[in-house]
C-alpha atoms as a PDB file:
ATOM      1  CA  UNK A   1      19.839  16.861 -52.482  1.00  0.00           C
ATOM      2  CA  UNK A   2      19.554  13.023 -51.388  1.00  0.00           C
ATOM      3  CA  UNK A   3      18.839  15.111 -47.706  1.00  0.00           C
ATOM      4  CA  UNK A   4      16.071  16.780 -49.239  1.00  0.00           C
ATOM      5  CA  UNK A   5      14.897  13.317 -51.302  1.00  0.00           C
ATOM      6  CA  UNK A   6      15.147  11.249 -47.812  1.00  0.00           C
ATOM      7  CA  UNK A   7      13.153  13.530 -46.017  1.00  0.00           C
ATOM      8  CA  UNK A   8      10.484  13.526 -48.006  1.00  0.00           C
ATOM      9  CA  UNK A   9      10.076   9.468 -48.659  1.00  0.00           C
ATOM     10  CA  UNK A  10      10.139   9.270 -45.077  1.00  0.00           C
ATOM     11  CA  UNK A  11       7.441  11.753 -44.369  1.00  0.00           C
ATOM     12  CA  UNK A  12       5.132  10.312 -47.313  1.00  0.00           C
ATOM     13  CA  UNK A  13       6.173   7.019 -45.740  1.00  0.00           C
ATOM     14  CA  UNK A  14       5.012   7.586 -42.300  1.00  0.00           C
ATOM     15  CA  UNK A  15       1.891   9.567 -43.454  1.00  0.00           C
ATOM     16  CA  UNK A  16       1.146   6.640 -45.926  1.00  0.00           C
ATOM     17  CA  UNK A  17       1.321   4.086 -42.744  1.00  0.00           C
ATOM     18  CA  UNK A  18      -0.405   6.490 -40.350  1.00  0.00           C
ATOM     19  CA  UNK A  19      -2.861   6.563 -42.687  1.00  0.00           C
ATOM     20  CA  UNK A  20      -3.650   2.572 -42.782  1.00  0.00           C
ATOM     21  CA  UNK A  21      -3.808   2.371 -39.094  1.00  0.00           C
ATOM     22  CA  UNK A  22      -6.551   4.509 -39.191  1.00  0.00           C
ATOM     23  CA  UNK A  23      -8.006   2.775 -41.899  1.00  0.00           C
ATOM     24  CA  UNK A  24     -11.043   0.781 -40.692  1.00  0.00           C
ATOM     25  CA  UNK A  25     -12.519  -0.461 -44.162  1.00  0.00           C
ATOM     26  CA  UNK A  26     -11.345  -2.815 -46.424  1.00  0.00           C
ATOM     27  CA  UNK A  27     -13.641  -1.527 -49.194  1.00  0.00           C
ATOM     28  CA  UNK A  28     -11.596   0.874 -52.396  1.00  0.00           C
ATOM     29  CA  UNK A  29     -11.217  -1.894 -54.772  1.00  0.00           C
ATOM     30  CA  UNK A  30      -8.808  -3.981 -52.439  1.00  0.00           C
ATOM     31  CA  UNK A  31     -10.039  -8.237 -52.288  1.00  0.00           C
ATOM     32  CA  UNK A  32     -11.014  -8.639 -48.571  1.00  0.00           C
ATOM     33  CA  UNK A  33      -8.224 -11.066 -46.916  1.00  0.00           C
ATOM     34  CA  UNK A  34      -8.669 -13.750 -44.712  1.00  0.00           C
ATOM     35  CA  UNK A  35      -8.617 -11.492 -41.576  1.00  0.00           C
ATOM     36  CA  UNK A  36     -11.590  -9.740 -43.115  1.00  0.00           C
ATOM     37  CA  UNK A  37     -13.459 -13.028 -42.127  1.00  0.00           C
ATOM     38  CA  UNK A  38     -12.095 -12.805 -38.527  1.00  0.00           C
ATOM     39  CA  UNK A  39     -14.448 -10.906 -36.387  1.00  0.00           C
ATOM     40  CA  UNK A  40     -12.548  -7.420 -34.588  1.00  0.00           C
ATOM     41  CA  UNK A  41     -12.324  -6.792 -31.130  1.00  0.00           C
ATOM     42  CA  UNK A  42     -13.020  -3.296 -30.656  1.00  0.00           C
ATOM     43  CA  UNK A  43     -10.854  -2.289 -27.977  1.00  0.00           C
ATOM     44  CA  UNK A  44     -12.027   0.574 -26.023  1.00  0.00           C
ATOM     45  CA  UNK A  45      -9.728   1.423 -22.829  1.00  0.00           C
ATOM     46  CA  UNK A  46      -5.924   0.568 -22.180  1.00  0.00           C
ATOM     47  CA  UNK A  47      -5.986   0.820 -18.767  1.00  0.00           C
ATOM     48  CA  UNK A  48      -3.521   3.488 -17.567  1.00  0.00           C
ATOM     49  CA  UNK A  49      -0.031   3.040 -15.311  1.00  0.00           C
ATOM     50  CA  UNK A  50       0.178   4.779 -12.086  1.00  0.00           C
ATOM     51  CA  UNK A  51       3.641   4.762 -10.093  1.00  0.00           C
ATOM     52  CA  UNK A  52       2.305   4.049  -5.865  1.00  0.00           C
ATOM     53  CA  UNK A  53       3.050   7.332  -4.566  1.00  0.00           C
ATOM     54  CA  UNK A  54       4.264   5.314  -1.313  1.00  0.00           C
ATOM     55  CA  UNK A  55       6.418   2.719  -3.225  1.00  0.00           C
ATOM     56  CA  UNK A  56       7.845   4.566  -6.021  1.00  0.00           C
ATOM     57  CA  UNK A  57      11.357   4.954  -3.802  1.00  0.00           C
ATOM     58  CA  UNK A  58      13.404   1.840  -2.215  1.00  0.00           C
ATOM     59  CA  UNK A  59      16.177   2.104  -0.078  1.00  0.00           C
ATOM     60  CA  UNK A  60      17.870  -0.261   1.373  1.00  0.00           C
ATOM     61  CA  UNK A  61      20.623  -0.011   4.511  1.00  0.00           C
ATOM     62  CA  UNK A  62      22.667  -1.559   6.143  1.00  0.00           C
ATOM     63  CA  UNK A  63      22.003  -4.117   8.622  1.00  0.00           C
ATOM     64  CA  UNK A  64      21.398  -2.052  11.572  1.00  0.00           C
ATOM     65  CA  UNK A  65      21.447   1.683   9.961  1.00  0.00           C
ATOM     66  CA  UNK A  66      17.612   2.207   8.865  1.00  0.00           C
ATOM     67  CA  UNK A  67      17.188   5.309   8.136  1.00  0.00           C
ATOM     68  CA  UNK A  68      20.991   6.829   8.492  1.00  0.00           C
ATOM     69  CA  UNK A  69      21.992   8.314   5.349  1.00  0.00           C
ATOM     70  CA  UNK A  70      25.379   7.175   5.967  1.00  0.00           C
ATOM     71  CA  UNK A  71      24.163   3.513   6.149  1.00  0.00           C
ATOM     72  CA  UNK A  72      22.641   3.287   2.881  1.00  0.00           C
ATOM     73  CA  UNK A  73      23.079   0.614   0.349  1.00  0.00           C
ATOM     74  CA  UNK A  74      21.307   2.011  -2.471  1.00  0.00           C
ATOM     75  CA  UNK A  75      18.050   3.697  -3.364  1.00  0.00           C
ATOM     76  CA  UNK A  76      15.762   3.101  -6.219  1.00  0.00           C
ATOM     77  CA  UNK A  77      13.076   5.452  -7.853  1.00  0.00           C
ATOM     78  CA  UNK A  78      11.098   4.763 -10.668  1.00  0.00           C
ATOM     79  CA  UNK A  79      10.408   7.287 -12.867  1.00  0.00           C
ATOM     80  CA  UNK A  80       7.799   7.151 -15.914  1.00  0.00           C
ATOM     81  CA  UNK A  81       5.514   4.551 -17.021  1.00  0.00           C
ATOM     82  CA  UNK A  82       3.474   3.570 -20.468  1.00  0.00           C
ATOM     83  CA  UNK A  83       1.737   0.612 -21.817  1.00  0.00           C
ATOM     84  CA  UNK A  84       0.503  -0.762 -24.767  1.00  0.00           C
ATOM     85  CA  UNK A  85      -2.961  -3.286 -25.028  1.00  0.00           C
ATOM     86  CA  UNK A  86      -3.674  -5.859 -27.404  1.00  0.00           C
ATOM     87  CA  UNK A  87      -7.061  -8.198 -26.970  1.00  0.00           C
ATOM     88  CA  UNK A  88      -9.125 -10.419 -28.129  1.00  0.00           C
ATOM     89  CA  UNK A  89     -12.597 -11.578 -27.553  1.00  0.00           C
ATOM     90  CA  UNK A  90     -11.585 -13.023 -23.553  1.00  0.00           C
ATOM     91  CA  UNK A  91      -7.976 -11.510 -22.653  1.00  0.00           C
ATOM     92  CA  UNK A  92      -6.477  -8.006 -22.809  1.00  0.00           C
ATOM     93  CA  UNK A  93      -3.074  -8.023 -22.524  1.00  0.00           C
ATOM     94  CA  UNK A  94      -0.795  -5.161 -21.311  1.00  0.00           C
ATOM     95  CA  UNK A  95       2.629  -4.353 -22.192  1.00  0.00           C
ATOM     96  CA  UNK A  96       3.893  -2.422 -18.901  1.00  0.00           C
ATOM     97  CA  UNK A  97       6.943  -0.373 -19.020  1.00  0.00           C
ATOM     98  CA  UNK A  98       8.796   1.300 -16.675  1.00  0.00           C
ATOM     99  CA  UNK A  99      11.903   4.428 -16.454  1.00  0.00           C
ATOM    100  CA  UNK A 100      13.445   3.726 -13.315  1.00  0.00           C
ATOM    101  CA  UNK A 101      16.761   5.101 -11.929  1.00  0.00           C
ATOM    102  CA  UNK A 102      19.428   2.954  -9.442  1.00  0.00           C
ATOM    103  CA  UNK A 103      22.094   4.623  -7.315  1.00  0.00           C
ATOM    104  CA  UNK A 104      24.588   3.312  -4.710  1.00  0.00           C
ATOM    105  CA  UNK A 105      24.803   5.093  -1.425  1.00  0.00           C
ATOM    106  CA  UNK A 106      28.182   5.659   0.930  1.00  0.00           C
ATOM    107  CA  UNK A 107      28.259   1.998   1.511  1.00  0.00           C
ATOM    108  CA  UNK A 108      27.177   0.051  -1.247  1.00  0.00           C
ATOM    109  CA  UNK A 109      29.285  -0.974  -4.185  1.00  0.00           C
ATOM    110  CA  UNK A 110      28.911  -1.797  -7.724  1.00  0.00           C
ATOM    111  CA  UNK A 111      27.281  -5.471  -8.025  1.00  0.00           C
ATOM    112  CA  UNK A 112      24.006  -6.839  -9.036  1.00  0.00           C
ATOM    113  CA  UNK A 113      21.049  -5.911  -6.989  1.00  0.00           C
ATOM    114  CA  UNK A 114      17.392  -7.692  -7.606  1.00  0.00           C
ATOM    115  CA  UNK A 115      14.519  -5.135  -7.197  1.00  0.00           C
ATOM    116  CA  UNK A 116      11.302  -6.665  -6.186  1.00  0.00           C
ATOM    117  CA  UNK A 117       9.087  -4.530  -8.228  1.00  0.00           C
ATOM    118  CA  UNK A 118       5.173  -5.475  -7.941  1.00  0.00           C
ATOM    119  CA  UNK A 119       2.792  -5.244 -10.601  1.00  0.00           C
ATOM    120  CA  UNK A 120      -1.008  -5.222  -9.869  1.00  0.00           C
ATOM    121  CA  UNK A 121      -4.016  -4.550 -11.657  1.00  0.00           C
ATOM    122  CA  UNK A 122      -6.855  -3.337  -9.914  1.00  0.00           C
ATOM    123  CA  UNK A 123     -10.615  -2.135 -11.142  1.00  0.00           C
ATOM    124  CA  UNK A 124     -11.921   0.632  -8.365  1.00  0.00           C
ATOM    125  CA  UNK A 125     -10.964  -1.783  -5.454  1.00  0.00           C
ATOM    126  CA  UNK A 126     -11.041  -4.730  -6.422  1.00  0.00           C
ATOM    127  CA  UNK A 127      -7.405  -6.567  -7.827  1.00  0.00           C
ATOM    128  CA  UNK A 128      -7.725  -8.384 -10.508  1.00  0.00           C
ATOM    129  CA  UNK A 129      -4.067  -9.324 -10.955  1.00  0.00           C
ATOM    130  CA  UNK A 130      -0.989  -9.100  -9.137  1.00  0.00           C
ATOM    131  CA  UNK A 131       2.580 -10.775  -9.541  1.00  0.00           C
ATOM    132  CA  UNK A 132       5.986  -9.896  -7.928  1.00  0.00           C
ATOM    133  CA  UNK A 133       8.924  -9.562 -10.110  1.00  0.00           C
ATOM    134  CA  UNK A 134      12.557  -9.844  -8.804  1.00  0.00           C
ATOM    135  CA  UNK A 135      14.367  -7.542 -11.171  1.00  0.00           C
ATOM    136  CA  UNK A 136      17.782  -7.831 -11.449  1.00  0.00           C
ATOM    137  CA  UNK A 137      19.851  -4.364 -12.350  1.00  0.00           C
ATOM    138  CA  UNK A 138      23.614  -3.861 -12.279  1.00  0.00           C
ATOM    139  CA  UNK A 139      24.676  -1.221 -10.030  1.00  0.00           C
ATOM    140  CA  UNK A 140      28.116   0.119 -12.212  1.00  0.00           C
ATOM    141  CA  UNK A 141      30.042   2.925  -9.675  1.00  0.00           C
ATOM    142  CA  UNK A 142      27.497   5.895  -9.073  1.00  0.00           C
ATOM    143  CA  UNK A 143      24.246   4.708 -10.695  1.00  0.00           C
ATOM    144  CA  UNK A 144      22.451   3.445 -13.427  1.00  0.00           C
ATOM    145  CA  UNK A 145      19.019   3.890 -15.149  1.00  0.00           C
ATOM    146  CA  UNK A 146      17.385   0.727 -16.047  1.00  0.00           C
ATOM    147  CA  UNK A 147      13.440   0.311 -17.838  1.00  0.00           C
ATOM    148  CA  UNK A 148      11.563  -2.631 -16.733  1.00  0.00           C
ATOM    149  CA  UNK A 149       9.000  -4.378 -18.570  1.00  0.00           C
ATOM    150  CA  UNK A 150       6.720  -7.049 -17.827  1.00  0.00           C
ATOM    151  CA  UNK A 151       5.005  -8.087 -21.545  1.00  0.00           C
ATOM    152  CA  UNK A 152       2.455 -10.398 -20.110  1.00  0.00           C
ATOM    153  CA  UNK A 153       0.048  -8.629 -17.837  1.00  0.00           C
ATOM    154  CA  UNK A 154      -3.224 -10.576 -18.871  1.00  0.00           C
ATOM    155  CA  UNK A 155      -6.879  -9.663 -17.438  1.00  0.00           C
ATOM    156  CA  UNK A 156      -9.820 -10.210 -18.292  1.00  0.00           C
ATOM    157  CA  UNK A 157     -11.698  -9.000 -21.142  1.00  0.00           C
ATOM    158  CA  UNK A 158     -14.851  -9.098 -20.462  1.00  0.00           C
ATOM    159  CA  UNK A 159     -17.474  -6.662 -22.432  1.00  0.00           C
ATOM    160  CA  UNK A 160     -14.958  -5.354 -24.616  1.00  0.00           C
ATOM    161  CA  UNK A 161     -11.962  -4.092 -22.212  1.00  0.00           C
ATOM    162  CA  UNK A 162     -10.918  -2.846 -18.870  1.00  0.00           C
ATOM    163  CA  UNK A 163     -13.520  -0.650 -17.247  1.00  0.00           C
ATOM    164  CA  UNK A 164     -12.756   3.594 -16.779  1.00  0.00           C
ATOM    165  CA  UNK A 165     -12.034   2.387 -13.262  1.00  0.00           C
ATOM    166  CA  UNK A 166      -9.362   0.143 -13.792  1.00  0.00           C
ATOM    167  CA  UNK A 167      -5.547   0.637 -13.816  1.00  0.00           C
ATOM    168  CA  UNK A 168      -2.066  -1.077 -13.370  1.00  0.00           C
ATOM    169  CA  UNK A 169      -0.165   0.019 -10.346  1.00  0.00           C
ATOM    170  CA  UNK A 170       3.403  -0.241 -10.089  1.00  0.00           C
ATOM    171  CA  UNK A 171       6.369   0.422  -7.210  1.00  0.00           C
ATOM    172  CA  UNK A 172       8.403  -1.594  -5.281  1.00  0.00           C
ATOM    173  CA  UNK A 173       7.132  -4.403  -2.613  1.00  0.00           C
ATOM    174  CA  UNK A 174       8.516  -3.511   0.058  1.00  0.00           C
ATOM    175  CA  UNK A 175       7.679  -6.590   2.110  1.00  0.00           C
ATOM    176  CA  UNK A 176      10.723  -8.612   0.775  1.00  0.00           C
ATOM    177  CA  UNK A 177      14.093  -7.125   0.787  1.00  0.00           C
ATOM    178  CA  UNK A 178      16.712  -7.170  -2.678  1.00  0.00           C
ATOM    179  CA  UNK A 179      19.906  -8.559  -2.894  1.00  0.00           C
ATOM    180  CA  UNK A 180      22.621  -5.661  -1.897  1.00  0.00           C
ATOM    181  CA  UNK A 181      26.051  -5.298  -3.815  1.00  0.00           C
ATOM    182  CA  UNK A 182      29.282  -5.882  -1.777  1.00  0.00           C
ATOM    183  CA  UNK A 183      29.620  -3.052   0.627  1.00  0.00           C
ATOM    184  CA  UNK A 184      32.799  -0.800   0.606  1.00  0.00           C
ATOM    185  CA  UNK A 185      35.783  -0.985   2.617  1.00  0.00           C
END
């Protein structure tokens, strides 16, 4: 019965709140608050994430065994991506997170490893920001998944919001290596 009773509240519940986010009046009888007095920013676009194709995948070897399968540390993929907005009248600011997978290879070990993962922004081609985070992740025996997020991806908001052209890229930055895990006897 209390199954039954429980299901219900919580369906009426979530309706009832679905309902208010969607709400765009304050009119019905309710006193206007003081954020009634604060002009909205109408937000229009959350600019979408897109995994780099090329940098999606890390590896890392060995000194000396690039490329060999048998030389490899560990590899890195990411995996799926969302975001969330929130703005006001000069700054939209994006909530990226990321699924992303770690696994050690025949001759890396369990340890820490620091991912340089690169966050960018860019509006057709044109950046508008970029920043390099070194992402630590502990590699247990076999693998781990880990999500990453970076909370403070600010643009600008001019005009009400990101253009249709604009979107944050993620993947790895290859440029700088990460810090391998002991290697294996």
């Amino acid at each position: 019965m209390f199954g039954k009773i429980s299901h219900g509240l919580v369906t009426v519940s979530l309706l009832t709140a679905l309902a208010g986010c969607n709400s765009s009046s304050t009119a019905g009888g309710l006193a206007p608050t003081a954020q009634a007095e604060t002009p909205a920013v109408v937000q229009a676009y959350c600019p979408q994430v897109v995994l780099r194709e090329q940098t999606a995948i890390r590896q890392e070897y060995a000194r000396g065994g690039q490329d060999d399968p048998q030389k490899l540390v560990y590899q890195a993929s990411l995996a799926d991506a969302t975001r969330q907005c929130t703005a006001n009248e000069t700054t939209m600011t994006i909530n990226v997170v990321v699924q992303g997978r770690l696994v050690d290879g025949p001759v890396g070990a369990p340890g820490r490893v620091t991912l340089p993962i690169l966050v960018e922004v860019v509006d057709g081609d044109n950046t508008i920001y970029s920043q390099k985070v070194a992402y630590p992740v502990d590699l247990p025996a076999g693998g781990t998944q880990f999500i990453f997020q970076k909370a403070d991806v600010q643009i600008p908001n001019a005009q009400g919001g990101a253009s249709r052209f604009t979107r944050v890229r993620v993947g790895f930055d290859n440029g700088a290596p990460g810090k391998k895990p002991a290697r294996r006897s």
